[in-house]
PDB file of N, CA and C in Angstrom:
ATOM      1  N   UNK A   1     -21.602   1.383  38.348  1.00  0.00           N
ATOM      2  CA  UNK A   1     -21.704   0.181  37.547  1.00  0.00           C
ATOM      3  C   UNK A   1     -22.623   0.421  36.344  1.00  0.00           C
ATOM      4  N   UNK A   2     -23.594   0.987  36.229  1.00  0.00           N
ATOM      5  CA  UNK A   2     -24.457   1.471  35.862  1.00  0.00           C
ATOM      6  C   UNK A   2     -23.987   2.257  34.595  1.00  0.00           C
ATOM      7  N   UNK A   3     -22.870   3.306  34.731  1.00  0.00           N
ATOM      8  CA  UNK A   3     -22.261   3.930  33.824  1.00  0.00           C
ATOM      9  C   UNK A   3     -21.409   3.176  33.033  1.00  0.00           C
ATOM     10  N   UNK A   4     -20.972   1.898  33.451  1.00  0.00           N
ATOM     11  CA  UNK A   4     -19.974   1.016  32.656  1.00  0.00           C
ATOM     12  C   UNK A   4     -20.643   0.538  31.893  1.00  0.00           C
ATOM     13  N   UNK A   5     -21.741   0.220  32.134  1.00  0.00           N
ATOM     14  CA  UNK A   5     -23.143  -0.808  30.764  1.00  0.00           C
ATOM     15  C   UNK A   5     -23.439   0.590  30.039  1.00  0.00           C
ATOM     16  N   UNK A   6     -23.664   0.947  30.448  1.00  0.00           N
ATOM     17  CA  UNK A   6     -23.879   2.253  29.631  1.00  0.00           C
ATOM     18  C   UNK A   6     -22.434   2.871  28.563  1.00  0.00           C
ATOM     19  N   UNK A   7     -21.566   2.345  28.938  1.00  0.00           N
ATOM     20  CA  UNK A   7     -20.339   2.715  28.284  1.00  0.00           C
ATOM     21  C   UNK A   7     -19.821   1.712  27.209  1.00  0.00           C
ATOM     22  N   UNK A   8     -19.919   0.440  27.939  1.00  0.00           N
ATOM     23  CA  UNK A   8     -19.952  -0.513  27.198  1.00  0.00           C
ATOM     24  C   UNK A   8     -20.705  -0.935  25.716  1.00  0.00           C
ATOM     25  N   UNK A   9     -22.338  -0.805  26.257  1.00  0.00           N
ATOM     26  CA  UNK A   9     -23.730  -0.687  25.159  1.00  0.00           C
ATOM     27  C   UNK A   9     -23.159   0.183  23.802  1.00  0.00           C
ATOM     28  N   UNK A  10     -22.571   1.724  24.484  1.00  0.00           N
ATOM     29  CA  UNK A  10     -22.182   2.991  23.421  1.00  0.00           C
ATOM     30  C   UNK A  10     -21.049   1.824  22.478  1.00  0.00           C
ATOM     31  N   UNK A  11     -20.211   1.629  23.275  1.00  0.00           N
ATOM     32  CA  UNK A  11     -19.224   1.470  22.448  1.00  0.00           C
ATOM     33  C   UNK A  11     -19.555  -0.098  21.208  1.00  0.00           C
ATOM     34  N   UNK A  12     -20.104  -0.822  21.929  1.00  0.00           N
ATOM     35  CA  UNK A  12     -20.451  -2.115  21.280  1.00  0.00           C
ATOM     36  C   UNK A  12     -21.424  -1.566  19.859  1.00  0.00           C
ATOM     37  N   UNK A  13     -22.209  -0.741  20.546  1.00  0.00           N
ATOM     38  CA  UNK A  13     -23.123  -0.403  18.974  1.00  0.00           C
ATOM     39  C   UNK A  13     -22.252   0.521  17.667  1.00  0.00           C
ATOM     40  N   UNK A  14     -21.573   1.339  18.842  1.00  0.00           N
ATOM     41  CA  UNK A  14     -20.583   2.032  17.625  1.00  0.00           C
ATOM     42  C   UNK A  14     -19.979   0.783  16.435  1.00  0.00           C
ATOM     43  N   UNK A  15     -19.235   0.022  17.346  1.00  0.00           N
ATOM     44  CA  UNK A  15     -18.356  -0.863  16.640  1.00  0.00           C
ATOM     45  C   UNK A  15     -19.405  -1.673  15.808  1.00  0.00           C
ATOM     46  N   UNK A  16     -20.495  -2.081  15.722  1.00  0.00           N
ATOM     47  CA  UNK A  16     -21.288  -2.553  15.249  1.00  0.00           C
ATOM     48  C   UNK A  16     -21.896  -2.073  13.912  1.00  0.00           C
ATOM     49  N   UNK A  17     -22.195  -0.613  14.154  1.00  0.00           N
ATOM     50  CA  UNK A  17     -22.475   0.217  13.257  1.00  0.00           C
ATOM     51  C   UNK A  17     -20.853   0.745  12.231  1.00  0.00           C
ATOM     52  N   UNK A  18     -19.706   0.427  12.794  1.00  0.00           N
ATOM     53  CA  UNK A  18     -18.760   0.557  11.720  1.00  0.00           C
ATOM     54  C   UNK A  18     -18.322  -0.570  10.962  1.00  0.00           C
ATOM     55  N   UNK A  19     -19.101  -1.794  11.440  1.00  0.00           N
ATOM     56  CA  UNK A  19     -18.434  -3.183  10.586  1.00  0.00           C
ATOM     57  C   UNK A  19     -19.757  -3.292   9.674  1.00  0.00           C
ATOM     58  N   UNK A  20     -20.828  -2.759   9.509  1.00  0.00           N
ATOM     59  CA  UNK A  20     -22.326  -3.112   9.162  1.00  0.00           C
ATOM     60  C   UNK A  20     -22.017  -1.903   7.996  1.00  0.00           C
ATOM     61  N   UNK A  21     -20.757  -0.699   8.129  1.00  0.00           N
ATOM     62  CA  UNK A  21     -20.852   0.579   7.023  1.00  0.00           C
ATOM     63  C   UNK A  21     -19.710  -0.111   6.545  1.00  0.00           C
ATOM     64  N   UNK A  22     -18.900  -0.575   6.698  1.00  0.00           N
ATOM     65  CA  UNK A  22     -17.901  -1.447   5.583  1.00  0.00           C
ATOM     66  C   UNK A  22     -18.227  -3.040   4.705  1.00  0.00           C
ATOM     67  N   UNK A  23     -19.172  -3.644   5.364  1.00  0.00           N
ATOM     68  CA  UNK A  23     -19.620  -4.669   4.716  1.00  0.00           C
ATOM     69  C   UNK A  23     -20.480  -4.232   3.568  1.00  0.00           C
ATOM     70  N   UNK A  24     -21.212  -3.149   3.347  1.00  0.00           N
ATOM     71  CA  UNK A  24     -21.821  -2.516   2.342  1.00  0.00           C
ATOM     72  C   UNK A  24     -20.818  -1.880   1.311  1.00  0.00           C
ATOM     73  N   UNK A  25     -19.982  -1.539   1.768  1.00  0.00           N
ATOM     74  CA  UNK A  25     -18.963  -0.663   0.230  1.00  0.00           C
ATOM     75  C   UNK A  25     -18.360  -2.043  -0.382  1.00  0.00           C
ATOM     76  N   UNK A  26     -18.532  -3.148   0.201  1.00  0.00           N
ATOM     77  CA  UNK A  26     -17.835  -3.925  -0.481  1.00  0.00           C
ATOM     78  C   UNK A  26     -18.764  -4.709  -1.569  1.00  0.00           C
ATOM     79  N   UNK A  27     -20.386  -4.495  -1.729  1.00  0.00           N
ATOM     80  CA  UNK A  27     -20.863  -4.721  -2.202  1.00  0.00           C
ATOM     81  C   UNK A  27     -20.695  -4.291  -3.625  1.00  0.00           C
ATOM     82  N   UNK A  28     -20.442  -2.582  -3.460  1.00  0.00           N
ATOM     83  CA  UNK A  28     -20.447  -1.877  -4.413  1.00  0.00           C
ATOM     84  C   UNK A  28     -19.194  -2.134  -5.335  1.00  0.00           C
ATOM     85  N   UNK A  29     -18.417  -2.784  -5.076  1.00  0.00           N
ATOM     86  CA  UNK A  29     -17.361  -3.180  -5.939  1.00  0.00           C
ATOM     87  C   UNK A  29     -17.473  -3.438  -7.281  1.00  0.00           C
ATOM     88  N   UNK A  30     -16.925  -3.289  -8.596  1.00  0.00           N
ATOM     89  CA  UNK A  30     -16.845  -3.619  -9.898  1.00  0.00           C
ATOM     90  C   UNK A  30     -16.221  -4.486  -9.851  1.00  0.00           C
ATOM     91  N   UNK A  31     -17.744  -5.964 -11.036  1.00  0.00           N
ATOM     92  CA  UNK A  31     -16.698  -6.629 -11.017  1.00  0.00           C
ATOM     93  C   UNK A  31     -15.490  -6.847 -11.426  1.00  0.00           C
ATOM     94  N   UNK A  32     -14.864  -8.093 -11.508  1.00  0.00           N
ATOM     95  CA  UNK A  32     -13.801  -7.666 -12.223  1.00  0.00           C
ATOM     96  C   UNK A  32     -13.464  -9.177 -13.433  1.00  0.00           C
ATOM     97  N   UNK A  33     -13.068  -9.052 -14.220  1.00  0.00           N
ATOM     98  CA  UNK A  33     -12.902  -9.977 -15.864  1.00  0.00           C
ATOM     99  C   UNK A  33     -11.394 -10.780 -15.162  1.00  0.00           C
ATOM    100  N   UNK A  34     -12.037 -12.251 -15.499  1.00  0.00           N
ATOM    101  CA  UNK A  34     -11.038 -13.226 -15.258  1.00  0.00           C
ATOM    102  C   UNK A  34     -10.583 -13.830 -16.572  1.00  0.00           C
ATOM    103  N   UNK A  35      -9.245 -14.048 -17.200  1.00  0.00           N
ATOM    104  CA  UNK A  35      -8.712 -14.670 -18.110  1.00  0.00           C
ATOM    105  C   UNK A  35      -8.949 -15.632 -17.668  1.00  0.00           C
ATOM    106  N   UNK A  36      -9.515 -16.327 -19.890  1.00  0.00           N
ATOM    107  CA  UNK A  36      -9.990 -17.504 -19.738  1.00  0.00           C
ATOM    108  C   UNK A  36      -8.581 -17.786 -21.474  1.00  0.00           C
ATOM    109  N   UNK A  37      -8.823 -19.172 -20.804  1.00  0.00           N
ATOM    110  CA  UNK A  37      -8.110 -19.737 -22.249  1.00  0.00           C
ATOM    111  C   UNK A  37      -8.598 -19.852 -23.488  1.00  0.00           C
ATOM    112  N   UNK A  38      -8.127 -19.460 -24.765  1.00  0.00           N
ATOM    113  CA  UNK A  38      -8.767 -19.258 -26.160  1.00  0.00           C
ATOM    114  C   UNK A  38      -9.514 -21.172 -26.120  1.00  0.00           C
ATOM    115  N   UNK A  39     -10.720 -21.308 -26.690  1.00  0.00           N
ATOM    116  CA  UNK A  39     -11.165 -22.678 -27.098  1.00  0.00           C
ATOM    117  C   UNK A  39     -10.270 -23.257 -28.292  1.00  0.00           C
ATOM    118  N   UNK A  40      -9.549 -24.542 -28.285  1.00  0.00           N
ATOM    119  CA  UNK A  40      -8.990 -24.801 -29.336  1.00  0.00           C
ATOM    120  C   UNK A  40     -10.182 -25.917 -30.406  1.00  0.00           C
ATOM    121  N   UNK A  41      -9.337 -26.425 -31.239  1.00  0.00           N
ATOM    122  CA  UNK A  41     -10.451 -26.940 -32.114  1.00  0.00           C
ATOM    123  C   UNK A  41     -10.442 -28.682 -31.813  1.00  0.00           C
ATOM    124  N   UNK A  42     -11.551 -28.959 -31.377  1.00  0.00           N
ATOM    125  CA  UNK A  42     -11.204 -29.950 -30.513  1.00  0.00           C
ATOM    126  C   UNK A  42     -11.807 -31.419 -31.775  1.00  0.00           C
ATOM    127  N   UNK A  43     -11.163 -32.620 -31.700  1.00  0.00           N
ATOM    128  CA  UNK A  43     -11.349 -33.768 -32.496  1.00  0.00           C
ATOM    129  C   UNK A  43     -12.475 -33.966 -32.115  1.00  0.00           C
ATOM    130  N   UNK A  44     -12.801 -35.175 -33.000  1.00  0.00           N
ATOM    131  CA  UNK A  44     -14.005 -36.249 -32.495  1.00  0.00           C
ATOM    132  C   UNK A  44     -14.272 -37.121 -31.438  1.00  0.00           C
ATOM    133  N   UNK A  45     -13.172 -36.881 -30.535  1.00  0.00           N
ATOM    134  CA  UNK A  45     -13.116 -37.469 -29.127  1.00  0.00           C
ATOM    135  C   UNK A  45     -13.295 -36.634 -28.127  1.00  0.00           C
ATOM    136  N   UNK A  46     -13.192 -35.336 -28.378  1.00  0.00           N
ATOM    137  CA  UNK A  46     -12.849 -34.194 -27.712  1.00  0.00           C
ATOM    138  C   UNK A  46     -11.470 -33.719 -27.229  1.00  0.00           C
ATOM    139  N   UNK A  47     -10.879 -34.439 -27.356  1.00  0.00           N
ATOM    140  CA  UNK A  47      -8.970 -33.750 -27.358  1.00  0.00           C
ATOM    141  C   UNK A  47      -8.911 -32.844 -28.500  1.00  0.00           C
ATOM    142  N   UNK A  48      -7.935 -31.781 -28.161  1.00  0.00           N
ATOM    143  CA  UNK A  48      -7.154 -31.379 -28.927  1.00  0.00           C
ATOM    144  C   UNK A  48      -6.769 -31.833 -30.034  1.00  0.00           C
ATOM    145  N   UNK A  49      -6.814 -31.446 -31.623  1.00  0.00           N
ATOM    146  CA  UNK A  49      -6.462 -31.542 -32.500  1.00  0.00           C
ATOM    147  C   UNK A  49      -4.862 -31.596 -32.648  1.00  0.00           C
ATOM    148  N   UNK A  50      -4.110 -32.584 -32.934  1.00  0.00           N
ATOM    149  CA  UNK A  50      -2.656 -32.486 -33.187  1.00  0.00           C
ATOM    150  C   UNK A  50      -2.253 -31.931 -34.149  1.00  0.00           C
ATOM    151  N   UNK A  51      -1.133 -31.138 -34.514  1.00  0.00           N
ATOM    152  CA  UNK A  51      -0.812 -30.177 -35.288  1.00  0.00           C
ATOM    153  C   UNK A  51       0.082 -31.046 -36.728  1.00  0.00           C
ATOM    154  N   UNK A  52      -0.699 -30.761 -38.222  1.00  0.00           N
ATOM    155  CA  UNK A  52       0.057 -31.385 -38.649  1.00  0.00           C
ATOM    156  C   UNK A  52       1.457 -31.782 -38.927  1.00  0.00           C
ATOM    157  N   UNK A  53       1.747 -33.062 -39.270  1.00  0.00           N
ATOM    158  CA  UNK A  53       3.142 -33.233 -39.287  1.00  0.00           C
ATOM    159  C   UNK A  53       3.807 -33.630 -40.506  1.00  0.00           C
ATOM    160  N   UNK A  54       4.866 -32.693 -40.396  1.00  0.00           N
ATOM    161  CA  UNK A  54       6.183 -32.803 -41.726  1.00  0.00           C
ATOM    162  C   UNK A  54       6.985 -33.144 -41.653  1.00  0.00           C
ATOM    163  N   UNK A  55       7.930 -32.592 -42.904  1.00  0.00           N
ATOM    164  CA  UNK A  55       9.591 -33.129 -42.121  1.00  0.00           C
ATOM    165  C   UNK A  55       9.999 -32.837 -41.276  1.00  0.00           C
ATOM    166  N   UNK A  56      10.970 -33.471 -41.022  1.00  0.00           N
ATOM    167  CA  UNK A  56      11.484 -32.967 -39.420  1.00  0.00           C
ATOM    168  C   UNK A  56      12.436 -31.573 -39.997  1.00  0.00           C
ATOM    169  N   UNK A  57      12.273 -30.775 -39.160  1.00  0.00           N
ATOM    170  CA  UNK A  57      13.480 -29.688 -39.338  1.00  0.00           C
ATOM    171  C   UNK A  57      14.868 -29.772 -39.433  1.00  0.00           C
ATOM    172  N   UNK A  58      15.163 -28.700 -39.578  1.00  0.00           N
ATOM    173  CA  UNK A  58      16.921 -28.393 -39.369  1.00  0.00           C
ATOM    174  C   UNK A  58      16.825 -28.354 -37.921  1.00  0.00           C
ATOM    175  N   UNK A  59      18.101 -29.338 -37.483  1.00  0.00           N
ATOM    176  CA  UNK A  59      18.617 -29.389 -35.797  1.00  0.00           C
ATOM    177  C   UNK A  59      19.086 -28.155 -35.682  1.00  0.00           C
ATOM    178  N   UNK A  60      18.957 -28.143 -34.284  1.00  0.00           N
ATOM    179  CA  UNK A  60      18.950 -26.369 -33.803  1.00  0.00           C
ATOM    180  C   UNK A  60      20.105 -26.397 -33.576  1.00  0.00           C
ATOM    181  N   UNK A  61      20.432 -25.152 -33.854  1.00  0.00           N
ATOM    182  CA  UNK A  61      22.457 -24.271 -34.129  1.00  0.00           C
ATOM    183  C   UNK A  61      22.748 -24.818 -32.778  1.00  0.00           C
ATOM    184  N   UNK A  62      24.325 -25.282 -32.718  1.00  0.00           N
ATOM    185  CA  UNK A  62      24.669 -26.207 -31.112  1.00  0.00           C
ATOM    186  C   UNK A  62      25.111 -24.720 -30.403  1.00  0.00           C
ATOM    187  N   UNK A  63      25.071 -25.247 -29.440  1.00  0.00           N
ATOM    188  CA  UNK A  63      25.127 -24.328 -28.193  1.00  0.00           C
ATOM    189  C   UNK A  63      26.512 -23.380 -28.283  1.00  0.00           C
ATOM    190  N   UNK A  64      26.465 -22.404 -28.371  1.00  0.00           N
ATOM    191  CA  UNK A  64      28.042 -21.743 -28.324  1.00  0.00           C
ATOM    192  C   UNK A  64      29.231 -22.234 -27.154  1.00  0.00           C
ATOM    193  N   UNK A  65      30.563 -22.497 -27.743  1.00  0.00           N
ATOM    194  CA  UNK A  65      31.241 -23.273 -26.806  1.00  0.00           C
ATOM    195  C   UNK A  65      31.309 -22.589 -25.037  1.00  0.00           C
ATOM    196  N   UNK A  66      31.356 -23.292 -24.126  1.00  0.00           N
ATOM    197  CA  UNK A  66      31.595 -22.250 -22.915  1.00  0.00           C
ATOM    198  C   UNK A  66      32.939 -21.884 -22.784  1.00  0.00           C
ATOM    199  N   UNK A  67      32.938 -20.659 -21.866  1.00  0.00           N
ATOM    200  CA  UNK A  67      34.225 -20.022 -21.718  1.00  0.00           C
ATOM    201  C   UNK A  67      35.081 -20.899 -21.056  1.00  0.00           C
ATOM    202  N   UNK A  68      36.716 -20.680 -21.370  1.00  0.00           N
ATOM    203  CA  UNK A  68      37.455 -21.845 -20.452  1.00  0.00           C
ATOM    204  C   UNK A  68      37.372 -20.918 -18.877  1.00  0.00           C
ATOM    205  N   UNK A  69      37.440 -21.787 -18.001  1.00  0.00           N
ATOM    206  CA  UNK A  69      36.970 -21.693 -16.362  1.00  0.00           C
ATOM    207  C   UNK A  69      38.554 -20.542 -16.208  1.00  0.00           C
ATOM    208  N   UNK A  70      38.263 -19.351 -15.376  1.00  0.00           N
ATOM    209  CA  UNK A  70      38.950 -18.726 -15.031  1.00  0.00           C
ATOM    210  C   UNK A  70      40.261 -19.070 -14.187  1.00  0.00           C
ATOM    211  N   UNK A  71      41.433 -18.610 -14.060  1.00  0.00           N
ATOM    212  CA  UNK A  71      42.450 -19.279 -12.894  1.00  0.00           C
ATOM    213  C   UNK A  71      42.129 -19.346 -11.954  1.00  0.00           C
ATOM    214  N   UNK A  72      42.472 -20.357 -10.876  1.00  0.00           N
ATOM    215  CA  UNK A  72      42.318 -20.539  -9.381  1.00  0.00           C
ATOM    216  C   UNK A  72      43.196 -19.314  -8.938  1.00  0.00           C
ATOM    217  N   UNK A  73      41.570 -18.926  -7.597  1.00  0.00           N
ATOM    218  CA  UNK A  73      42.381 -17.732  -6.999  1.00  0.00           C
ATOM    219  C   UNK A  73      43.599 -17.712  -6.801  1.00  0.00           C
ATOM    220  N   UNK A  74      44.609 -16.278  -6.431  1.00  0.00           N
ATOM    221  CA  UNK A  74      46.065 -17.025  -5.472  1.00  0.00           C
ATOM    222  C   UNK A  74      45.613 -17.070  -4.115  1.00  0.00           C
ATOM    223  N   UNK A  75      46.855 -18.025  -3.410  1.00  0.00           N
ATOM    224  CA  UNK A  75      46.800 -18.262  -2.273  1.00  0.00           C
ATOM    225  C   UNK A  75      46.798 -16.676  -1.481  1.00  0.00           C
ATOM    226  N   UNK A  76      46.272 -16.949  -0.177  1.00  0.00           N
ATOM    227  CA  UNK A  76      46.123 -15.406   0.589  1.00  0.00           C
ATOM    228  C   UNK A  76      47.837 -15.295   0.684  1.00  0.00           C
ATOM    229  N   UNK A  77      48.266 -14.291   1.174  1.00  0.00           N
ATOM    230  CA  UNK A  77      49.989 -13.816   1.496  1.00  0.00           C
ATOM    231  C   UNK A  77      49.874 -15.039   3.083  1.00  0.00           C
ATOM    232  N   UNK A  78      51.323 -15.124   3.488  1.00  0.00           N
ATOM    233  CA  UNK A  78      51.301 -15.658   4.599  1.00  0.00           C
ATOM    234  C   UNK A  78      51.731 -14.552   5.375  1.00  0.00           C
ATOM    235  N   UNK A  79      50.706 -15.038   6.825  1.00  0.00           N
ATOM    236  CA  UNK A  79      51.193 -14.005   7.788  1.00  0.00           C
ATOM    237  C   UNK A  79      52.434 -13.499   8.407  1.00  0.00           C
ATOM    238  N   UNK A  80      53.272 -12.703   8.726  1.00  0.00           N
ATOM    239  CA  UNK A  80      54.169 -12.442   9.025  1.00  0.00           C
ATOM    240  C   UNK A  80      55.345 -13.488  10.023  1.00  0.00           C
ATOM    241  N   UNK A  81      56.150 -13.900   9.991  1.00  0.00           N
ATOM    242  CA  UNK A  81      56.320 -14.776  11.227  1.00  0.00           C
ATOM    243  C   UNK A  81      56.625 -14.083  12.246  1.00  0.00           C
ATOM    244  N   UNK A  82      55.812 -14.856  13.659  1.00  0.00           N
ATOM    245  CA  UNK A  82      56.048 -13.900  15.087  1.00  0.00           C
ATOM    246  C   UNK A  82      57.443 -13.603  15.476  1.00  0.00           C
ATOM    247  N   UNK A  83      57.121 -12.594  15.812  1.00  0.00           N
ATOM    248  CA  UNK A  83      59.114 -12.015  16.470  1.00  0.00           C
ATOM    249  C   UNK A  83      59.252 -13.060  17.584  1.00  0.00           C
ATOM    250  N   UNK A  84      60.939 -13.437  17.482  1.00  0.00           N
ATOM    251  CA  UNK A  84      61.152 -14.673  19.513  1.00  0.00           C
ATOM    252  C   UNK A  84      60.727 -13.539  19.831  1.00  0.00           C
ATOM    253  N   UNK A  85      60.450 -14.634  21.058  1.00  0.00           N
ATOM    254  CA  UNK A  85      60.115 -14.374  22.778  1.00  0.00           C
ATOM    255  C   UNK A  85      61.253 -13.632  22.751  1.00  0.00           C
ATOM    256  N   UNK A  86      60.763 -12.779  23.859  1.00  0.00           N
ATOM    257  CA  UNK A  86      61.738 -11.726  24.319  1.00  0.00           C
ATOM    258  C   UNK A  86      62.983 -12.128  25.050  1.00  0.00           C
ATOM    259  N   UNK A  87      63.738 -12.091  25.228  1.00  0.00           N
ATOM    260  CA  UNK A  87      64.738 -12.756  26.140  1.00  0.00           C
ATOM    261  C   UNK A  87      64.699 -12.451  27.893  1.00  0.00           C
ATOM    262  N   UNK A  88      64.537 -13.038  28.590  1.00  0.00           N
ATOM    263  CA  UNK A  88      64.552 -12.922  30.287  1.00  0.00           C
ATOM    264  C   UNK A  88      66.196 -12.128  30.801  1.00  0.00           C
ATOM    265  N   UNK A  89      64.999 -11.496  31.670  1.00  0.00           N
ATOM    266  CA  UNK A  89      66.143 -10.463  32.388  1.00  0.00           C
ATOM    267  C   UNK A  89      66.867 -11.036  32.980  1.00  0.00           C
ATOM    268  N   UNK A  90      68.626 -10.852  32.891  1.00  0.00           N
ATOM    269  CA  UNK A  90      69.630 -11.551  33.724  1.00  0.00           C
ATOM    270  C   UNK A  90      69.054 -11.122  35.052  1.00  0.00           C
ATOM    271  N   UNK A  91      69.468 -12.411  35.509  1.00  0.00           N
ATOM    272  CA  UNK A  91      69.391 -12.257  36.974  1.00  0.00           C
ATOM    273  C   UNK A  91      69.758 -11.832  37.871  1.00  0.00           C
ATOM    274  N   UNK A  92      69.652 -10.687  38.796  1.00  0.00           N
ATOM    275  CA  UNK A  92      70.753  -9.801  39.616  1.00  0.00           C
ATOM    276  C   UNK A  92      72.004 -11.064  40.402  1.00  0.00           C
ATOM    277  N   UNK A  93      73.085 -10.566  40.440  1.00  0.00           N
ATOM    278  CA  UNK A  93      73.988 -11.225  41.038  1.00  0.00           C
ATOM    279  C   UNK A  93      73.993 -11.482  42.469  1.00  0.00           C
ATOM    280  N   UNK A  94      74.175 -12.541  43.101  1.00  0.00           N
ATOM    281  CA  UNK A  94      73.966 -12.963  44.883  1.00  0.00           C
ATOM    282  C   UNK A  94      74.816 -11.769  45.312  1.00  0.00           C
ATOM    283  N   UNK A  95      74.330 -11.265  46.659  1.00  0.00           N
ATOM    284  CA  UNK A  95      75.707 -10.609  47.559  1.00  0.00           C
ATOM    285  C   UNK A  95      76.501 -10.847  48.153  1.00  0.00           C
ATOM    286  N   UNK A  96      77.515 -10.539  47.974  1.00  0.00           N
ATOM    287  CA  UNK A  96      78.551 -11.389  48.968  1.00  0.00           C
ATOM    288  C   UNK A  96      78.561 -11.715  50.120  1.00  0.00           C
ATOM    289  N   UNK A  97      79.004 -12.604  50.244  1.00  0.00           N
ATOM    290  CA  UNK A  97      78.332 -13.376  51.622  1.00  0.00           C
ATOM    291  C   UNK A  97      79.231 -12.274  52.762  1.00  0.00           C
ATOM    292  N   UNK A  98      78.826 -12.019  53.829  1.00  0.00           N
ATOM    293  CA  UNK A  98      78.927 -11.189  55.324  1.00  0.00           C
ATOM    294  C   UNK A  98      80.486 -12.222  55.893  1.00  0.00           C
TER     295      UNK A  98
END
């Protein structure tokens, strides 16, 4: 029993001593640069400045016409029609009666 605490103790400090050598490299990390948004030029209210306004433009070129819709698939082939039933074997003839 004696050797199991003893086995146990080893292993618990190991594992201890390998989570205590990875929490340190993570210290060492570079930081790292977060995108920020350019400052715009902000009014006397603090909003955004609206962009001045002119004439209105030329309406934008209309949409190129769409293609006409392709033909409906064809129908699949139809399956073959089943051959008749086979015809039943004549029936052997009675024997003459004794």
């Amino acid at each position: 029993m004696t050797n199991l605490r003893f086995v146990l103790l080893a292993t618990t400090a190991l594992t201890a001593m390998q989570l205590a050598n990875t929490a340190s490299h993570a210290q060492d990390a570079a930081p790292f640069v977060v995108a920020q948004a350019q400052p715009q030029d902000a009014g006397p209210d603090g909003r955004p400045k609206q962009p001045p306004k002119g004439p209105p433009g030329a309406a934008p070129p209309a949409a190129p016409a769409r293609p006409a819709a392709p033909p409906p698939a064809a129908a699949p082939p139809q399956p073959p029609a089943a051959p008749p039933p086979a015809a039943a074997p004549p029936r052997p003839a009675a024997p003459p009666p004794p």
